[in-house]
N, C-alpha and C. Protein backbone atom coordinates (compact mmCIF):
# COMPACT_ATOMS: atom_id res chain seq x y z
N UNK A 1 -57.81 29.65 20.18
CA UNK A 1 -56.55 29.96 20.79
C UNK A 1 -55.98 28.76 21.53
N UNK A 2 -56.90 28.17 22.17
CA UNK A 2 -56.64 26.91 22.81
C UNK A 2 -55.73 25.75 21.61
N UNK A 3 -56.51 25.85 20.54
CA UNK A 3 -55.96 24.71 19.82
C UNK A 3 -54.02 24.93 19.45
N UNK A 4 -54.08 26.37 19.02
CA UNK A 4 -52.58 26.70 19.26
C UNK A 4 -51.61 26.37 19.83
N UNK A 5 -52.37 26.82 21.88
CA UNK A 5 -51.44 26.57 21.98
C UNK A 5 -51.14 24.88 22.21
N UNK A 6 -51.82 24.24 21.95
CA UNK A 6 -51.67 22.43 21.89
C UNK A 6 -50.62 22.24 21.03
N UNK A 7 -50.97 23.09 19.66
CA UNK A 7 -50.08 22.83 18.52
C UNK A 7 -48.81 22.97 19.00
N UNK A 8 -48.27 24.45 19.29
CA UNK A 8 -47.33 24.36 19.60
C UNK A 8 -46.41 24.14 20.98
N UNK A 9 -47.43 23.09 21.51
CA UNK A 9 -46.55 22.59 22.64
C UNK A 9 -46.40 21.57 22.33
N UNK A 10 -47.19 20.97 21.13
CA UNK A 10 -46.78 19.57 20.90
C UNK A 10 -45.52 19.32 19.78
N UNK A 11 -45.34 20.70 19.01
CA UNK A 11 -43.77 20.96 18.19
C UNK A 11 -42.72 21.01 19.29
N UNK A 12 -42.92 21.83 20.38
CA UNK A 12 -41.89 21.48 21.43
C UNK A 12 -41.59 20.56 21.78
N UNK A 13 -42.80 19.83 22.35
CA UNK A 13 -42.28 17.95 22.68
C UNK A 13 -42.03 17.57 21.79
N UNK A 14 -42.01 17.39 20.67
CA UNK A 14 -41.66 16.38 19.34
C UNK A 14 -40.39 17.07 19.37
N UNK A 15 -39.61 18.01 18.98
CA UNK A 15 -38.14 18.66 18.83
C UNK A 15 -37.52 18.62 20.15
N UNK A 16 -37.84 18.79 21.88
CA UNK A 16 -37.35 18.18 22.44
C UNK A 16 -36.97 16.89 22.78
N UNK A 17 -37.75 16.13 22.15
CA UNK A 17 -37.85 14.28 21.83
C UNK A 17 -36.45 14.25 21.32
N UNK A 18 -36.26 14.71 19.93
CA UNK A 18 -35.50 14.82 19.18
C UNK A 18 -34.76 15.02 19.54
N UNK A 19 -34.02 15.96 20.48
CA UNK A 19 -32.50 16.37 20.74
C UNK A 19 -32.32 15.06 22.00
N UNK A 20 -33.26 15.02 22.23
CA UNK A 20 -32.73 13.72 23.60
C UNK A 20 -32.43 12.68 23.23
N UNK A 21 -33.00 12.10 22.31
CA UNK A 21 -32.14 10.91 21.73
C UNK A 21 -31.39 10.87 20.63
N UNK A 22 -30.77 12.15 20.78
CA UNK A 22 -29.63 12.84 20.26
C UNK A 22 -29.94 12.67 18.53
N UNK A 23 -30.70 12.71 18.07
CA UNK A 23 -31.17 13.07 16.56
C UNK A 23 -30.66 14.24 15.95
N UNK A 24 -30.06 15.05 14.94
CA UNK A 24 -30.43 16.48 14.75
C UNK A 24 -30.93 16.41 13.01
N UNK A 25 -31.83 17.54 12.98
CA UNK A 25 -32.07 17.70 11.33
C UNK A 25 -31.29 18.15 10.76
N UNK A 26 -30.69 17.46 9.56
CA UNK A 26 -29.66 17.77 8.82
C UNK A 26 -29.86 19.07 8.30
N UNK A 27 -28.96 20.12 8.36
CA UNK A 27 -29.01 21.63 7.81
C UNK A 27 -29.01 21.32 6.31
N UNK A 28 -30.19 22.28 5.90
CA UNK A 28 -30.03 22.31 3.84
C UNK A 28 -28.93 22.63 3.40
N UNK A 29 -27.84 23.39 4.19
CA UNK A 29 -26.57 23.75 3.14
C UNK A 29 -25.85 22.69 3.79
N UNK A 30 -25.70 21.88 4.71
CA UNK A 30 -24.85 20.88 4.60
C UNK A 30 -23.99 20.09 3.82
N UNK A 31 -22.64 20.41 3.36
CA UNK A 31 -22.06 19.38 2.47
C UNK A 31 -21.61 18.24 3.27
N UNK A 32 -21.69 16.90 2.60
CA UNK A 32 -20.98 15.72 3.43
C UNK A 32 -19.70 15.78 3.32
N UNK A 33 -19.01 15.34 4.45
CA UNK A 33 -17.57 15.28 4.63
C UNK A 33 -17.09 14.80 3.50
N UNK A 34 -15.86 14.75 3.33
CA UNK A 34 -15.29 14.43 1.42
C UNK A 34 -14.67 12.94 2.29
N UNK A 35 -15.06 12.30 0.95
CA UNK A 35 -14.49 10.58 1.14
C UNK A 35 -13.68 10.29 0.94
N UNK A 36 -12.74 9.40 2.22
CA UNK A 36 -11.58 9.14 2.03
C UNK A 36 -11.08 8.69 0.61
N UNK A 37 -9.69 8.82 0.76
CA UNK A 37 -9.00 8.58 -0.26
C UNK A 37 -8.63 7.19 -0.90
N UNK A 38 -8.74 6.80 -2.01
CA UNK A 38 -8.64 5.08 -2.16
C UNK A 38 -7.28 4.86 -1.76
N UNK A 39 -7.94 3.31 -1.12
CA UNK A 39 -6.52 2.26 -0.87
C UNK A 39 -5.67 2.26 -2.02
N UNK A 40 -4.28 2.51 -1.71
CA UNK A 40 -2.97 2.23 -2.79
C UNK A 40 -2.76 1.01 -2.48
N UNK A 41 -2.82 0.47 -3.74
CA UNK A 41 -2.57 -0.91 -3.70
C UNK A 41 -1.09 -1.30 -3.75
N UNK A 42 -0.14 -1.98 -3.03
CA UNK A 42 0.88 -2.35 -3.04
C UNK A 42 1.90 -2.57 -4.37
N UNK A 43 2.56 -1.85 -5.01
CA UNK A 43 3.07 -2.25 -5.73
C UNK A 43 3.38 -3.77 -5.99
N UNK A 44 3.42 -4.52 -7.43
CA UNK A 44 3.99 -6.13 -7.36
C UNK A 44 5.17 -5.63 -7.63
N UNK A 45 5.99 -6.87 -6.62
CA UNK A 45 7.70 -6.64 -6.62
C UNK A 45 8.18 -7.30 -7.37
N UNK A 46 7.17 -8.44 -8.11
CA UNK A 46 8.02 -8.71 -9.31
C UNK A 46 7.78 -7.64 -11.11
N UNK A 47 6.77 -6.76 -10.88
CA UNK A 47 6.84 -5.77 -12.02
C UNK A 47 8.14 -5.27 -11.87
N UNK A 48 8.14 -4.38 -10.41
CA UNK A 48 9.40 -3.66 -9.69
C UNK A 48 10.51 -4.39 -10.60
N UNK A 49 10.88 -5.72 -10.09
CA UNK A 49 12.38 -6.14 -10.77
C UNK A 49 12.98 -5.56 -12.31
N UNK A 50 12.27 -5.19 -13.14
CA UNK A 50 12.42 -5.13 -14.39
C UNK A 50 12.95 -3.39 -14.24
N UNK A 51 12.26 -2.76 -12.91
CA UNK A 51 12.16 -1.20 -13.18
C UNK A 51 13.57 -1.00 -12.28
N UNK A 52 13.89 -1.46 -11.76
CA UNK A 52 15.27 -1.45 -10.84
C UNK A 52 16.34 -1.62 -11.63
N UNK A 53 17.36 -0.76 -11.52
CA UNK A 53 18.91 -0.80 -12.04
C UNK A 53 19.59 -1.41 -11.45
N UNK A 54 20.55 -2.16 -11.69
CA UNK A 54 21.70 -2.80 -11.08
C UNK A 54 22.26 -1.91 -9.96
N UNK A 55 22.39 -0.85 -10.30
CA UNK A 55 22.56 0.16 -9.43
C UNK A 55 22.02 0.13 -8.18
N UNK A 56 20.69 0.31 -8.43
CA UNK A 56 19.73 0.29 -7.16
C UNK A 56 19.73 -1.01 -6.71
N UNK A 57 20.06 -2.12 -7.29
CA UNK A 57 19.99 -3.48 -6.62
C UNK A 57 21.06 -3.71 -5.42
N UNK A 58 22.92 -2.97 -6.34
CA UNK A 58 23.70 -2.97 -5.69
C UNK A 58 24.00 -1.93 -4.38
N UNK A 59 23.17 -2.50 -3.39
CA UNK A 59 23.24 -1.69 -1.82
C UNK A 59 24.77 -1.32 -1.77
N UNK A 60 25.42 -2.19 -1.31
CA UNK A 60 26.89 -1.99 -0.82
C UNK A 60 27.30 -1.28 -1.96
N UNK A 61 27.61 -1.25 -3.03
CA UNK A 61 28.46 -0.80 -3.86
C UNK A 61 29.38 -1.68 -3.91
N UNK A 62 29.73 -2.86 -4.11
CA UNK A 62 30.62 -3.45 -4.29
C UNK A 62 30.94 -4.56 -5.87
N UNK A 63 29.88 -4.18 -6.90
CA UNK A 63 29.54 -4.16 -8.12
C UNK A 63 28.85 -5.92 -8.27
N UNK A 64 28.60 -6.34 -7.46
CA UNK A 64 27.76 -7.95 -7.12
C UNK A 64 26.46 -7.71 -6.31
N UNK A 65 25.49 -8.27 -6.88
CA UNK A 65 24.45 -8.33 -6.01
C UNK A 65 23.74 -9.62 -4.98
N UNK A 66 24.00 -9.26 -4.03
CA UNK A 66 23.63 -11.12 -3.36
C UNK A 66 22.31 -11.24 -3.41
N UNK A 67 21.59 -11.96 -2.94
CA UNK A 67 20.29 -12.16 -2.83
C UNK A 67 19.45 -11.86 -1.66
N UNK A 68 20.38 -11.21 -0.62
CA UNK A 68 19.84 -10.64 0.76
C UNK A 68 19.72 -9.21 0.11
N UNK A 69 20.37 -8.60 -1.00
CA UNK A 69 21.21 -7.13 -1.36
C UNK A 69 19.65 -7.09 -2.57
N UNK A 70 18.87 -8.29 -3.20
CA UNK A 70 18.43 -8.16 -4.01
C UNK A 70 16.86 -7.86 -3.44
N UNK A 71 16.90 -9.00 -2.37
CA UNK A 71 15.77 -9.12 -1.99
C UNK A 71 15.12 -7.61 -0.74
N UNK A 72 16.29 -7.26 -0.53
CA UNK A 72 16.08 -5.55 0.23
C UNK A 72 15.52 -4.39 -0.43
N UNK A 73 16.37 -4.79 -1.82
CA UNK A 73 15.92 -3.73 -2.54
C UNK A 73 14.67 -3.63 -3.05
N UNK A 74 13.86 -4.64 -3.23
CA UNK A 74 12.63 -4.94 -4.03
C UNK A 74 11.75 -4.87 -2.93
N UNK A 75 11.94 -4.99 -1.77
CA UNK A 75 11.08 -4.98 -0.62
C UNK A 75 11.41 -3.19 -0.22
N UNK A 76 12.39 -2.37 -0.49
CA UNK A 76 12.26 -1.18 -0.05
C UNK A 76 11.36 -0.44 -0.83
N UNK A 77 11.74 -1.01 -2.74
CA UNK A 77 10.85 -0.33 -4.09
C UNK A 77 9.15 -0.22 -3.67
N UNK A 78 8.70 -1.52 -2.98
CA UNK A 78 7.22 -1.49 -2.25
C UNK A 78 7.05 -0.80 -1.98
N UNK A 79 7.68 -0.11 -0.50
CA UNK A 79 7.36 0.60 0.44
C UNK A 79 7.33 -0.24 1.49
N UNK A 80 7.77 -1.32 1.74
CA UNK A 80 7.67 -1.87 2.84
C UNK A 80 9.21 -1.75 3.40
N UNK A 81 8.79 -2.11 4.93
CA UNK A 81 10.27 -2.07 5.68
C UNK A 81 11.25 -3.07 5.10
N UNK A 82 12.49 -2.60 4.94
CA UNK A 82 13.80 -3.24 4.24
C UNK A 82 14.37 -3.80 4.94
N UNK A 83 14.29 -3.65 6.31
CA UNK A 83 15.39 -4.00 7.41
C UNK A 83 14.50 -5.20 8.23
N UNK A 84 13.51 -5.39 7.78
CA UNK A 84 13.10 -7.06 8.13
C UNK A 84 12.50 -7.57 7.38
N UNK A 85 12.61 -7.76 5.65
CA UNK A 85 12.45 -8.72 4.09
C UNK A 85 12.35 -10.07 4.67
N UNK A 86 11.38 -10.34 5.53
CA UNK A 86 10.74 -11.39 5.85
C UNK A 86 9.33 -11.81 5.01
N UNK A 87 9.19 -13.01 5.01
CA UNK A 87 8.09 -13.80 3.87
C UNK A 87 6.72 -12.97 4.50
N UNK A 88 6.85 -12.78 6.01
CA UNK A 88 5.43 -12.15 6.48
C UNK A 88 5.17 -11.09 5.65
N UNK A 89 6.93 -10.03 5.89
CA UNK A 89 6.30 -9.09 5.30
C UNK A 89 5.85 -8.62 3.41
N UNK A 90 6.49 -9.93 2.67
CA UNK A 90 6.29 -9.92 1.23
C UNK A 90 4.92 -11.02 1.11
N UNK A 91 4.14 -10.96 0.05
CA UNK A 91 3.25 -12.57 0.20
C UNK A 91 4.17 -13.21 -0.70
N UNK A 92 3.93 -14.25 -0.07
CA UNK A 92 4.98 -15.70 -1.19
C UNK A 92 5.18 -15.54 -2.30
N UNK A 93 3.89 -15.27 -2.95
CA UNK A 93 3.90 -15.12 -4.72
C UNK A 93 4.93 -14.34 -4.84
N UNK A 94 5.16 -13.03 -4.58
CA UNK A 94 5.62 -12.19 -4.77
C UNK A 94 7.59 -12.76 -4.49
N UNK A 95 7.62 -13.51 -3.41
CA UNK A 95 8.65 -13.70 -2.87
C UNK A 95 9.45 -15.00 -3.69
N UNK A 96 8.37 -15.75 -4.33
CA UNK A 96 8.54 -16.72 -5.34
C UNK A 96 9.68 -16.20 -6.58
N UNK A 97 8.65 -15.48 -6.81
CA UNK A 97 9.03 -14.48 -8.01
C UNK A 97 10.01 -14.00 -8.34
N UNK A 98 9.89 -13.74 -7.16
CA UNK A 98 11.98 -12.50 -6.66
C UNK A 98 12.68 -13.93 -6.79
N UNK A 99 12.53 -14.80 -6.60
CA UNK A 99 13.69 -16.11 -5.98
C UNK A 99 13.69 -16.90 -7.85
N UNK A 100 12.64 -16.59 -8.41
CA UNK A 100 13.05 -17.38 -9.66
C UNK A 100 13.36 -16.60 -10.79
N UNK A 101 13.25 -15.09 -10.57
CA UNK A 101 14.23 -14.00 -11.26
C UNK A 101 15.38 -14.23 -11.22
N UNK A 102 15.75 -13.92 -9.50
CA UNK A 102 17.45 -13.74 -8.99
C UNK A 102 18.23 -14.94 -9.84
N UNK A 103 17.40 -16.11 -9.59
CA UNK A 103 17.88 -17.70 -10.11
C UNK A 103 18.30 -17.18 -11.15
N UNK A 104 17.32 -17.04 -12.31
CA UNK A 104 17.60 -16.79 -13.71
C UNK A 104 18.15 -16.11 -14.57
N UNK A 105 18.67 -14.98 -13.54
CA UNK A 105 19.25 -13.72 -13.72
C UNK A 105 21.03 -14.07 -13.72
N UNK A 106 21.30 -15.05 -12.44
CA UNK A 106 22.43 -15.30 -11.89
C UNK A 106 22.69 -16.50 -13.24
N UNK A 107 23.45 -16.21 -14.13
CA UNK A 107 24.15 -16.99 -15.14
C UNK A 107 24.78 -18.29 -14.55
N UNK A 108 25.83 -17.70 -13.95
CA UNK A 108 26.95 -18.79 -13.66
C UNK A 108 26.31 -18.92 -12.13
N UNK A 109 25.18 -19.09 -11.32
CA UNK A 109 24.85 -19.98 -10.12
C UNK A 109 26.11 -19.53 -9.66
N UNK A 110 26.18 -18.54 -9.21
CA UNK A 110 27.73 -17.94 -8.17
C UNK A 110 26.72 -17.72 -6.71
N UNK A 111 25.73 -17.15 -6.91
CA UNK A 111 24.80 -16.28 -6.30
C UNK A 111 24.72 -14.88 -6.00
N UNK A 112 25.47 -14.62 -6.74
CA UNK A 112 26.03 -12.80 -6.81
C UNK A 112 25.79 -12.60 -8.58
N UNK A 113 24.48 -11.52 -8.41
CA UNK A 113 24.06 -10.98 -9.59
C UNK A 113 25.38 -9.84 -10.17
N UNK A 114 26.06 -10.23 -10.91
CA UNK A 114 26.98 -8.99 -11.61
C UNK A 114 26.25 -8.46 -12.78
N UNK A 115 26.53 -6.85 -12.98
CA UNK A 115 25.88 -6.08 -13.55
C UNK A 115 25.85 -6.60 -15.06
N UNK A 116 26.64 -7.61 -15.52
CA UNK A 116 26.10 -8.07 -16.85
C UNK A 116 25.21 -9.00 -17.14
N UNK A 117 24.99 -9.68 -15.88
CA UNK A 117 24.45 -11.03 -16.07
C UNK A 117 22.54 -9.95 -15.32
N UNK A 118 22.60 -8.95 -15.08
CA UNK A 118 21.52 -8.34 -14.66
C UNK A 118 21.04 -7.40 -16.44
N UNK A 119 22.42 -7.17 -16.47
CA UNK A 119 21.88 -6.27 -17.90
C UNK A 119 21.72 -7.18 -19.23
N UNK A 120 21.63 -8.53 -18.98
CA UNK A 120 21.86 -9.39 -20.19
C UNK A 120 20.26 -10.17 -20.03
N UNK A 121 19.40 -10.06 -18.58
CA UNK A 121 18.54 -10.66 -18.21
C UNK A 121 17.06 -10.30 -18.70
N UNK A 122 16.56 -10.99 -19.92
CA UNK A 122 15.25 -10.87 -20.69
C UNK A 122 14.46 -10.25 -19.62
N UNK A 123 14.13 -8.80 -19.97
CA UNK A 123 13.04 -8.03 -18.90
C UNK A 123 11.72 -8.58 -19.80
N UNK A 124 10.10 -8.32 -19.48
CA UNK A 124 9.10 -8.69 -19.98
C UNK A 124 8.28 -7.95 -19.48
């Protein structure tokens, strides 16, 4: 009887051990929390250019697109903030990209994309 109760005073100290340095035994029906959801990777804003309408390029409505009007729009298509299309907030490559589209896009170097010289512009 003696040995008993040793036994089970020594399951008590071992499981009070346990909760004090805050341990607990994982329950058998335990499911693990569900794993976050994967990182969305940023859209590239130069794929974007090809998927954008003149339409959507032309903010104002005034049937010309400038390159502040171009570069808003491709920075809103991201998901990034539109209302400060700063290099921080695009990476260069990306901002490169936009700048040697718009170039190539703009026929006559006016700097205002018109909807033909956008709809005439080799997509890839």
């Amino acid at each position: 009887m003696k040995t008993g109760i040793v036994v089970a005073a020594s399951l008590l100290l071992a499981i009070g051990s346990a909760v004090a340095q805050g341990r607990k035994a994982p329950k058998p029906d335990a499911t693990p929390p569900p794993e976050p959801p994967p990182a969305e990777s940023p859209p590239e804003s130069g794929k974007k250019s090809a998927a954008l309408t003149f339409d959507q390029l032309d903010l104002d409505k005034d049937g010309g697109v400038t390159w502040d009007e171009f570069l808003k729009a491709h920075v809103a298509a991201a998901g990034r903030n539109a209302a400060d299309p700063h290099a921080a907030v695009m990476p260069a490559k990306d901002l490169k990209r936009l700048q040697r589209i718009f170039r190539e896009a703009d026929n006559d170097g006016s700097g205002i994309l018109l909807r033909k010289e956008w709809d005439d512009y080799p997509r890839k």
